[in-house]
N, C-alpha and C. Protein backbone atom coordinates (compact mmCIF):
# COMPACT_ATOMS: atom_id res chain seq x y z
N UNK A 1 2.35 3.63 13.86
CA UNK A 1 1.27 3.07 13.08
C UNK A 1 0.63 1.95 13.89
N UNK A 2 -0.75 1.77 14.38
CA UNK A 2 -1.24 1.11 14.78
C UNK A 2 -1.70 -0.44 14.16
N UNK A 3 -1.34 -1.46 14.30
CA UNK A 3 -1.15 -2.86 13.63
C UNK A 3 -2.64 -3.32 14.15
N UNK A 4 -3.30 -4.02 12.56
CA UNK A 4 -4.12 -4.96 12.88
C UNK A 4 -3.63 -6.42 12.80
N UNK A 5 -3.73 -7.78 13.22
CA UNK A 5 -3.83 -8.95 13.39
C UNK A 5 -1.95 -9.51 13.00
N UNK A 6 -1.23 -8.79 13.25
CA UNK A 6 0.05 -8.98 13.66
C UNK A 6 1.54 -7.70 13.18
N UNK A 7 2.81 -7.87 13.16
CA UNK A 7 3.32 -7.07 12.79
C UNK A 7 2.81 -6.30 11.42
N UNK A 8 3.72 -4.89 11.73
CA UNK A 8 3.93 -4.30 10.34
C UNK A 8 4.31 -4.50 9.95
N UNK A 9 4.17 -4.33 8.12
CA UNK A 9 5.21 -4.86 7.06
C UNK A 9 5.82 -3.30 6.07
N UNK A 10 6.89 -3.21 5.67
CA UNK A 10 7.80 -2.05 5.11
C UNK A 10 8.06 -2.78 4.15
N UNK A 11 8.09 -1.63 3.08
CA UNK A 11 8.99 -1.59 2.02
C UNK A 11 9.56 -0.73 1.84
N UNK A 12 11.05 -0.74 1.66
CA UNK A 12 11.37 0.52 2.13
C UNK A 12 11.87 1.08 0.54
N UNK A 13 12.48 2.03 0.90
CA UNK A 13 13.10 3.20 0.27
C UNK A 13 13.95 2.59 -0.65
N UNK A 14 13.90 2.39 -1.53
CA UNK A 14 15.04 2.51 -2.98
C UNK A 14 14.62 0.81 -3.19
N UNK A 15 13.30 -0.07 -2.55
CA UNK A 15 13.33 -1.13 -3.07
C UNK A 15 12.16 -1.29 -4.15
N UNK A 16 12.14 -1.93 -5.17
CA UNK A 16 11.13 -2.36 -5.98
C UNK A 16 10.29 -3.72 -6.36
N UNK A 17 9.27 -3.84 -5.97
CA UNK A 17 8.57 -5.22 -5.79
C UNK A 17 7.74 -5.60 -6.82
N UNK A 18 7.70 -6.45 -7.81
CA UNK A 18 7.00 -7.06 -8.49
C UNK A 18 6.16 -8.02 -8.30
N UNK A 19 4.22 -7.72 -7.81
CA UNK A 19 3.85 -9.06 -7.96
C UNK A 19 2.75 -8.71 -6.31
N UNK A 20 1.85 -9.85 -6.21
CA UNK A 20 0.92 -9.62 -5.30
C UNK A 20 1.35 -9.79 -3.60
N UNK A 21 1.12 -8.65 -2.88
CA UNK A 21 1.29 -8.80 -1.34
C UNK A 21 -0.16 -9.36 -0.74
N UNK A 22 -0.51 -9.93 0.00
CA UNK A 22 -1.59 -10.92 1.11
C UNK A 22 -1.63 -10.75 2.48
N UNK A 23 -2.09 -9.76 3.23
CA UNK A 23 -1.42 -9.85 4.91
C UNK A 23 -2.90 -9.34 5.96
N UNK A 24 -2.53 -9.90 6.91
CA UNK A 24 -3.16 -9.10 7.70
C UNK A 24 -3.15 -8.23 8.52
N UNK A 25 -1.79 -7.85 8.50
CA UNK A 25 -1.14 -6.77 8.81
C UNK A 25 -1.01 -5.44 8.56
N UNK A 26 -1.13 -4.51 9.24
CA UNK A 26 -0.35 -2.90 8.31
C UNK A 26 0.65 -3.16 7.19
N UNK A 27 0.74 -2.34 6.42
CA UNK A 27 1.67 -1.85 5.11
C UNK A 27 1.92 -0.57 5.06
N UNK A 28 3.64 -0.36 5.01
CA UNK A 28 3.94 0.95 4.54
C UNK A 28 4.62 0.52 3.84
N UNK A 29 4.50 1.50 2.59
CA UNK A 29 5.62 1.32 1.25
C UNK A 29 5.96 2.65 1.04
N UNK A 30 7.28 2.82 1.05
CA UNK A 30 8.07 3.75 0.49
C UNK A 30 8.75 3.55 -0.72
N UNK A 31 9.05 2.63 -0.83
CA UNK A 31 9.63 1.90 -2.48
C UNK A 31 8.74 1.92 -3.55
N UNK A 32 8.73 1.31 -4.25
CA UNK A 32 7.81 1.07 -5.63
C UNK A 32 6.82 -0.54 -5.62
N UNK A 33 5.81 -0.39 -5.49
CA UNK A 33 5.38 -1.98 -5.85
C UNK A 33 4.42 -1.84 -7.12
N UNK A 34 4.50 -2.49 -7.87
CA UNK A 34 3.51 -3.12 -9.22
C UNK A 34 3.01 -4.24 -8.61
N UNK A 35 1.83 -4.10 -8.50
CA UNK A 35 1.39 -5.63 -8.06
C UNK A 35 -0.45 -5.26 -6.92
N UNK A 36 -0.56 -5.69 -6.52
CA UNK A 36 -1.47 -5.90 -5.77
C UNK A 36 -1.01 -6.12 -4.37
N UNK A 37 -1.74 -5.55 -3.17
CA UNK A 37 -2.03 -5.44 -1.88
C UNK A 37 -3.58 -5.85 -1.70
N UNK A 38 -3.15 -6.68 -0.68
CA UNK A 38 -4.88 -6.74 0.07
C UNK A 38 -4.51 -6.93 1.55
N UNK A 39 -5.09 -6.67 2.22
CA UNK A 39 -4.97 -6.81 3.68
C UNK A 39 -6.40 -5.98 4.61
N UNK A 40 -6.67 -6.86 5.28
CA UNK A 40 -7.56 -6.77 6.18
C UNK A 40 -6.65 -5.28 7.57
N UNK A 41 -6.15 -4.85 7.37
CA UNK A 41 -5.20 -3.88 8.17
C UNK A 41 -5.22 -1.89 7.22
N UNK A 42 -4.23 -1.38 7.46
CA UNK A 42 -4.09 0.03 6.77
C UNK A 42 -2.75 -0.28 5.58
N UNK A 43 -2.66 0.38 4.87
CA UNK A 43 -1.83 0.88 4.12
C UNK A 43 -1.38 2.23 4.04
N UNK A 44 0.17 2.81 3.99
CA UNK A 44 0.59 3.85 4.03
C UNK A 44 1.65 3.48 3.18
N UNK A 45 0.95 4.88 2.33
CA UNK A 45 2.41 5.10 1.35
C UNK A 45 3.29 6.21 1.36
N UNK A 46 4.26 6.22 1.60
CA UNK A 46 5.03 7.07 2.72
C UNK A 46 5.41 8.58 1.01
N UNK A 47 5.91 9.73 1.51
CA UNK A 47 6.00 10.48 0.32
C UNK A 47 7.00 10.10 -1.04
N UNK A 48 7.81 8.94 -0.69
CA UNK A 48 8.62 9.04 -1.71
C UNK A 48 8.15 7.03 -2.20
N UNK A 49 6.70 7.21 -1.52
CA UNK A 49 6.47 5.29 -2.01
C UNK A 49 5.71 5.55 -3.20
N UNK A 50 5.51 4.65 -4.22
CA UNK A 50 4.53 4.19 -5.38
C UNK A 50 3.90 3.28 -5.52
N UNK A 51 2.54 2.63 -5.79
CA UNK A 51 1.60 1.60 -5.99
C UNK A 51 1.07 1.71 -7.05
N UNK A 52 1.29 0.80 -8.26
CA UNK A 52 0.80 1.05 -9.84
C UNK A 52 -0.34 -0.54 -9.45
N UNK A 53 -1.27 -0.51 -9.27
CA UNK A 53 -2.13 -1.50 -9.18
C UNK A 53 -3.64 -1.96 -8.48
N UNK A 54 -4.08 -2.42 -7.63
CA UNK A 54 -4.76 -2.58 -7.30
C UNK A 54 -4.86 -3.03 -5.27
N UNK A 55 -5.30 -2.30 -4.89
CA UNK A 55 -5.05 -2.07 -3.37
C UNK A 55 -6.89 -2.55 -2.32
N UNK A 56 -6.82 -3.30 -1.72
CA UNK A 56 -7.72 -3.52 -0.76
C UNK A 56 -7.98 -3.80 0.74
N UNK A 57 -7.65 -2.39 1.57
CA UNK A 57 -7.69 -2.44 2.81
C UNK A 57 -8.54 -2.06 3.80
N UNK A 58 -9.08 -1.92 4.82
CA UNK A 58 -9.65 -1.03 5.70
C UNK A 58 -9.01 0.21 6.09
N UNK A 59 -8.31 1.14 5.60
CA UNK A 59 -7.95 1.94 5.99
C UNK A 59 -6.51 2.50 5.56
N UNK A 60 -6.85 4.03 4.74
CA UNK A 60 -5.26 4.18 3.50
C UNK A 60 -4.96 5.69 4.17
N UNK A 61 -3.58 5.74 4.41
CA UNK A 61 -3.01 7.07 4.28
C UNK A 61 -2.07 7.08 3.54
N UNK A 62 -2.11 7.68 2.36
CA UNK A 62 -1.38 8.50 0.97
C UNK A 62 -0.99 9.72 1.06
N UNK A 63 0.36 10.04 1.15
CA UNK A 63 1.37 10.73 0.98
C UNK A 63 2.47 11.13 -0.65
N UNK A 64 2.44 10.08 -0.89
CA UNK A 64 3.19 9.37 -2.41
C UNK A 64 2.46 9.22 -4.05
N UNK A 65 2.94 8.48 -4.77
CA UNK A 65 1.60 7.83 -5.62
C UNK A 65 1.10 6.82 -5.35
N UNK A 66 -0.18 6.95 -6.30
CA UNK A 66 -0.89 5.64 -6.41
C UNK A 66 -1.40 5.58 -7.74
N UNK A 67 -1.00 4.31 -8.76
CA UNK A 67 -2.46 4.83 -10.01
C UNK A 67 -2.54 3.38 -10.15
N UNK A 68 -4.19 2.96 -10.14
CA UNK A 68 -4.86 1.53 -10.35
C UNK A 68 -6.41 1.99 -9.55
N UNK A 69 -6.39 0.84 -9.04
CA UNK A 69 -7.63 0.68 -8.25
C UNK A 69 -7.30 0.09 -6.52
N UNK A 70 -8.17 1.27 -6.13
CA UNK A 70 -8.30 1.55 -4.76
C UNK A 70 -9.31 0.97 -3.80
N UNK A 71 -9.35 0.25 -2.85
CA UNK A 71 -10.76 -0.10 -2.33
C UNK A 71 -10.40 -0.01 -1.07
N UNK A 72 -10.88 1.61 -0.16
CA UNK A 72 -10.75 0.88 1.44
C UNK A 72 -11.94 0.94 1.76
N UNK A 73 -12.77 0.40 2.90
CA UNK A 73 -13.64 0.19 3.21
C UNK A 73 -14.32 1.06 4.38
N UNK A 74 -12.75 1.85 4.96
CA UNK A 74 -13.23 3.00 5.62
C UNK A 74 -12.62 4.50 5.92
N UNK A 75 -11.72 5.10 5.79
CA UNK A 75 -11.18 5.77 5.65
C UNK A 75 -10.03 5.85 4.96
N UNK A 76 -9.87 6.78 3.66
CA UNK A 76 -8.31 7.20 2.75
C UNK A 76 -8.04 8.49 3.18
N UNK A 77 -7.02 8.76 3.71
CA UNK A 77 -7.06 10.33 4.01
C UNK A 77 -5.21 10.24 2.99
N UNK A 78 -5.53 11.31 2.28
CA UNK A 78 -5.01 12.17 1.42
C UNK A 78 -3.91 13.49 2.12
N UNK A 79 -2.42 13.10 2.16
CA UNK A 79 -2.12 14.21 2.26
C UNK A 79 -1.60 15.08 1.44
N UNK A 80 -1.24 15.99 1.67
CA UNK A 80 -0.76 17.36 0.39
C UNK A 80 0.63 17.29 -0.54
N UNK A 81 0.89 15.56 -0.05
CA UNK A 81 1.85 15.63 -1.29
C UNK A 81 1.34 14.26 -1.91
N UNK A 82 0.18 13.79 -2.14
CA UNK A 82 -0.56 12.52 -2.58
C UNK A 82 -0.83 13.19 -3.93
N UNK A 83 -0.31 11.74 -4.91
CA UNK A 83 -1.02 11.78 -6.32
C UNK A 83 -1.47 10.82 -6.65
N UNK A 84 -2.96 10.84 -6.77
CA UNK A 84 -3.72 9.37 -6.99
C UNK A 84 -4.47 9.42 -8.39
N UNK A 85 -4.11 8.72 -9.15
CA UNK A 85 -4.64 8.31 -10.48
C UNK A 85 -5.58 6.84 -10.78
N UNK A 86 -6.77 7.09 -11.30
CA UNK A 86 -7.13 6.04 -11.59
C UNK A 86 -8.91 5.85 -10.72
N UNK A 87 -9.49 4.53 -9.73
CA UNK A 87 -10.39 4.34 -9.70
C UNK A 87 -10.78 4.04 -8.18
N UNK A 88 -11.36 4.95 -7.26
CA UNK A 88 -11.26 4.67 -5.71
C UNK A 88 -12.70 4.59 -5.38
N UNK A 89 -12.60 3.93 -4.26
CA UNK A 89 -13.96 3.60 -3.37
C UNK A 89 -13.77 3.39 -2.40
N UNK A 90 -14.41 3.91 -1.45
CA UNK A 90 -13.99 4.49 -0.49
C UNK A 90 -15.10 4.49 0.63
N UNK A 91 -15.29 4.15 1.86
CA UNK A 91 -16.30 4.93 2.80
C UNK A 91 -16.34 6.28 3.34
N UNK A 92 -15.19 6.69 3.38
CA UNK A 92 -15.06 8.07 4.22
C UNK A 92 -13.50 8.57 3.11
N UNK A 93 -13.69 10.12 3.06
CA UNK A 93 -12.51 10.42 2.01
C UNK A 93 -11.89 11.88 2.75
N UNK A 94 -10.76 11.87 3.36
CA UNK A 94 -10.07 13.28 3.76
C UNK A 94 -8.96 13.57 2.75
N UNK A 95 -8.69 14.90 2.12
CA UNK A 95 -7.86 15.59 1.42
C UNK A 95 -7.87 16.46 1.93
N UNK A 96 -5.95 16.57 1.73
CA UNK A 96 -5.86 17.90 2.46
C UNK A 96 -5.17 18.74 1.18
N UNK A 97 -4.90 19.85 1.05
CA UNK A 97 -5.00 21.20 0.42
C UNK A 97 -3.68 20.89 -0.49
N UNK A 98 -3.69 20.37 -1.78
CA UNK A 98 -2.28 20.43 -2.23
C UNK A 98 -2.11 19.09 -2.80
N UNK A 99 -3.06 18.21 -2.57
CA UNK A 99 -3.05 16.35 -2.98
C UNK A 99 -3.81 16.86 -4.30
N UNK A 100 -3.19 15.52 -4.84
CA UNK A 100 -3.78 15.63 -6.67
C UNK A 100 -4.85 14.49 -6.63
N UNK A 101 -5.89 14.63 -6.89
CA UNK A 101 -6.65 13.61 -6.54
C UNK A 101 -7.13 13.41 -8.46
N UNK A 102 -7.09 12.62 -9.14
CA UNK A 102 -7.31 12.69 -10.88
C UNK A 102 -7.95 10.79 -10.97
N UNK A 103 -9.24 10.69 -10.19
CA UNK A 103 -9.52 9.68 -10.04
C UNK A 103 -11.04 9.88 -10.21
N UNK A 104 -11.70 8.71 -10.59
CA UNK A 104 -13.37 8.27 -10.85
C UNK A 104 -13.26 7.87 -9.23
N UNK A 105 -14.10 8.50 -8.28
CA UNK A 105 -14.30 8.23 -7.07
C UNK A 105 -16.13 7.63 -6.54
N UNK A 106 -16.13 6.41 -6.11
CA UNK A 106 -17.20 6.11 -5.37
C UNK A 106 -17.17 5.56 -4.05
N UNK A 107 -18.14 6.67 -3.15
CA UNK A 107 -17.90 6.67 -1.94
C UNK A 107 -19.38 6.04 -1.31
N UNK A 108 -19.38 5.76 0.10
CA UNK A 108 -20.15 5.10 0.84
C UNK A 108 -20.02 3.86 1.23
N UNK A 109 -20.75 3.45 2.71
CA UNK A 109 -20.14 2.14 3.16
C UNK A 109 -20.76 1.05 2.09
N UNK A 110 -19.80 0.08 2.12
CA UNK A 110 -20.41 -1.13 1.34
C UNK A 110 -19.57 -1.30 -0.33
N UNK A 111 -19.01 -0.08 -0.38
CA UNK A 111 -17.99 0.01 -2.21
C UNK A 111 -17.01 -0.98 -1.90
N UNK A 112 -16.74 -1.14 -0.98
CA UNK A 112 -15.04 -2.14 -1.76
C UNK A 112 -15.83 -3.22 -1.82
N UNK A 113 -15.09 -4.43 -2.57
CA UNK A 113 -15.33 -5.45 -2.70
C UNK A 113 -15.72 -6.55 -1.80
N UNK A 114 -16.26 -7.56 -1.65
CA UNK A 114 -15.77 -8.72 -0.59
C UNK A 114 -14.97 -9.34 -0.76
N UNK A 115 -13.83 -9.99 0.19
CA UNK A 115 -12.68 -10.64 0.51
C UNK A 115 -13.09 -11.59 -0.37
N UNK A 116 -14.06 -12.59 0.20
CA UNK A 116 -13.82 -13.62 -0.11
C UNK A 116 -14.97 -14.39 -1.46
N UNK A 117 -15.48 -13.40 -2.27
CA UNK A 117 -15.63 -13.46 -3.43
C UNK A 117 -14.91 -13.11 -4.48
N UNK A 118 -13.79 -12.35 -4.42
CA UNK A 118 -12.61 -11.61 -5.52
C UNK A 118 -11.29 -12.60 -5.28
N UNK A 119 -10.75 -12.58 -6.30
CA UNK A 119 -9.13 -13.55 -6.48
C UNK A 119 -8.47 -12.51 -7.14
N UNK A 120 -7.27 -12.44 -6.10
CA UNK A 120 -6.26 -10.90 -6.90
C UNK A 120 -5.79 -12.02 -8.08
N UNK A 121 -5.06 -11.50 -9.83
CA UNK A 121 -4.51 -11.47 -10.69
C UNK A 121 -3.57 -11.33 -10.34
N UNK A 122 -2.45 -12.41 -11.33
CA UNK A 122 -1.07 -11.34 -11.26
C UNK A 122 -1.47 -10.35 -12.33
N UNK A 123 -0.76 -8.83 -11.90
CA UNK A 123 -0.97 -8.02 -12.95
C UNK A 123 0.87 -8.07 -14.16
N UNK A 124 -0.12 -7.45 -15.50
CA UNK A 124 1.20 -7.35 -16.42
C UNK A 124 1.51 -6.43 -16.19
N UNK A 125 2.74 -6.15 -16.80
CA UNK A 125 3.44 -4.81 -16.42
C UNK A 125 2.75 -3.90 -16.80
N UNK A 126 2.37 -2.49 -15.82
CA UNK A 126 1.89 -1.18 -16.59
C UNK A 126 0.44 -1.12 -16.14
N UNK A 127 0.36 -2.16 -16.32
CA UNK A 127 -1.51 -2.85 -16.23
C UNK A 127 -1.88 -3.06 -14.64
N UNK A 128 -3.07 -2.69 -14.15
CA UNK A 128 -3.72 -3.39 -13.06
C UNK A 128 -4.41 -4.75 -13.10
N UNK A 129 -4.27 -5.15 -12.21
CA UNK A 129 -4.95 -6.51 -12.04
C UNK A 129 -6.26 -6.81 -12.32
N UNK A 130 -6.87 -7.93 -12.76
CA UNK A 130 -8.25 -8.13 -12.82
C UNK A 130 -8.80 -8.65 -12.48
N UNK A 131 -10.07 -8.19 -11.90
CA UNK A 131 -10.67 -9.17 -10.53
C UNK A 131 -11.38 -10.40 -11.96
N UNK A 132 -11.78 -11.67 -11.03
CA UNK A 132 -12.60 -13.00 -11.60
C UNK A 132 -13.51 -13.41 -10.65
């Protein structure tokens, strides 16, 4: 996995995280997180990872679940064992043959948010976060 602006960060396998991640780094999660991700870097959620929340990166590869809200700014590529629920935006979108895609999708450059007008929420349980 190619790293933007310092190491990668893991979550691995059989762990569960409650609560907002901040980095500028890559992310792979194989574990479970509730909570929020933002990072100026990629996110990968490996086939046996989960993300119930709200996600904002430059760049997603999904393997696993996801259900909340999605924002990369340039490429999500989707593979054939990805289940994504919920609300994505996206610049560029690859699926491959076999991904469950069950999402309100808006694509083109300029959809995700700006950094530094949005403040992640903690989210409640179950619930995604809400931007202010």
């Amino acid at each position: 996995m190619e790293t933007f602006g310092g190491q990668p960060n893991r979550i691995e396998k059989n762990t569960i995280i409650k609560g907002n991640i901040t980095s500028e780094a890559d992310f792979r999660i194989d574990g479970k997180l509730e909570g929020n991700v933002k990072t100026s870097g990629k996110v990968v959620i490996g086939k046996d990872g989960l993300i119930k929340g709200k996600v904002e990166c430059v760049n997603a590869d999904i393997e696993g679940s996801f259900n909340g809200e999605l924002f990369v700014s340039e490429l999500l590529s989707l593979k054939n064992s990805a289940r994504i629920e919920g609300t994505v935006n996206v610049a560029k979108l690859a699926v491959e043959p076999g991904a469950t895609f069950n999402a309100s999708c808006t694509m083109g450059k300029g959809t995700a948010p700006s950094t530094s007008t949005h403040k992640l929420q903690p989210s409640k349980v179950n619930e995604p976060a809400k931007v202010s």
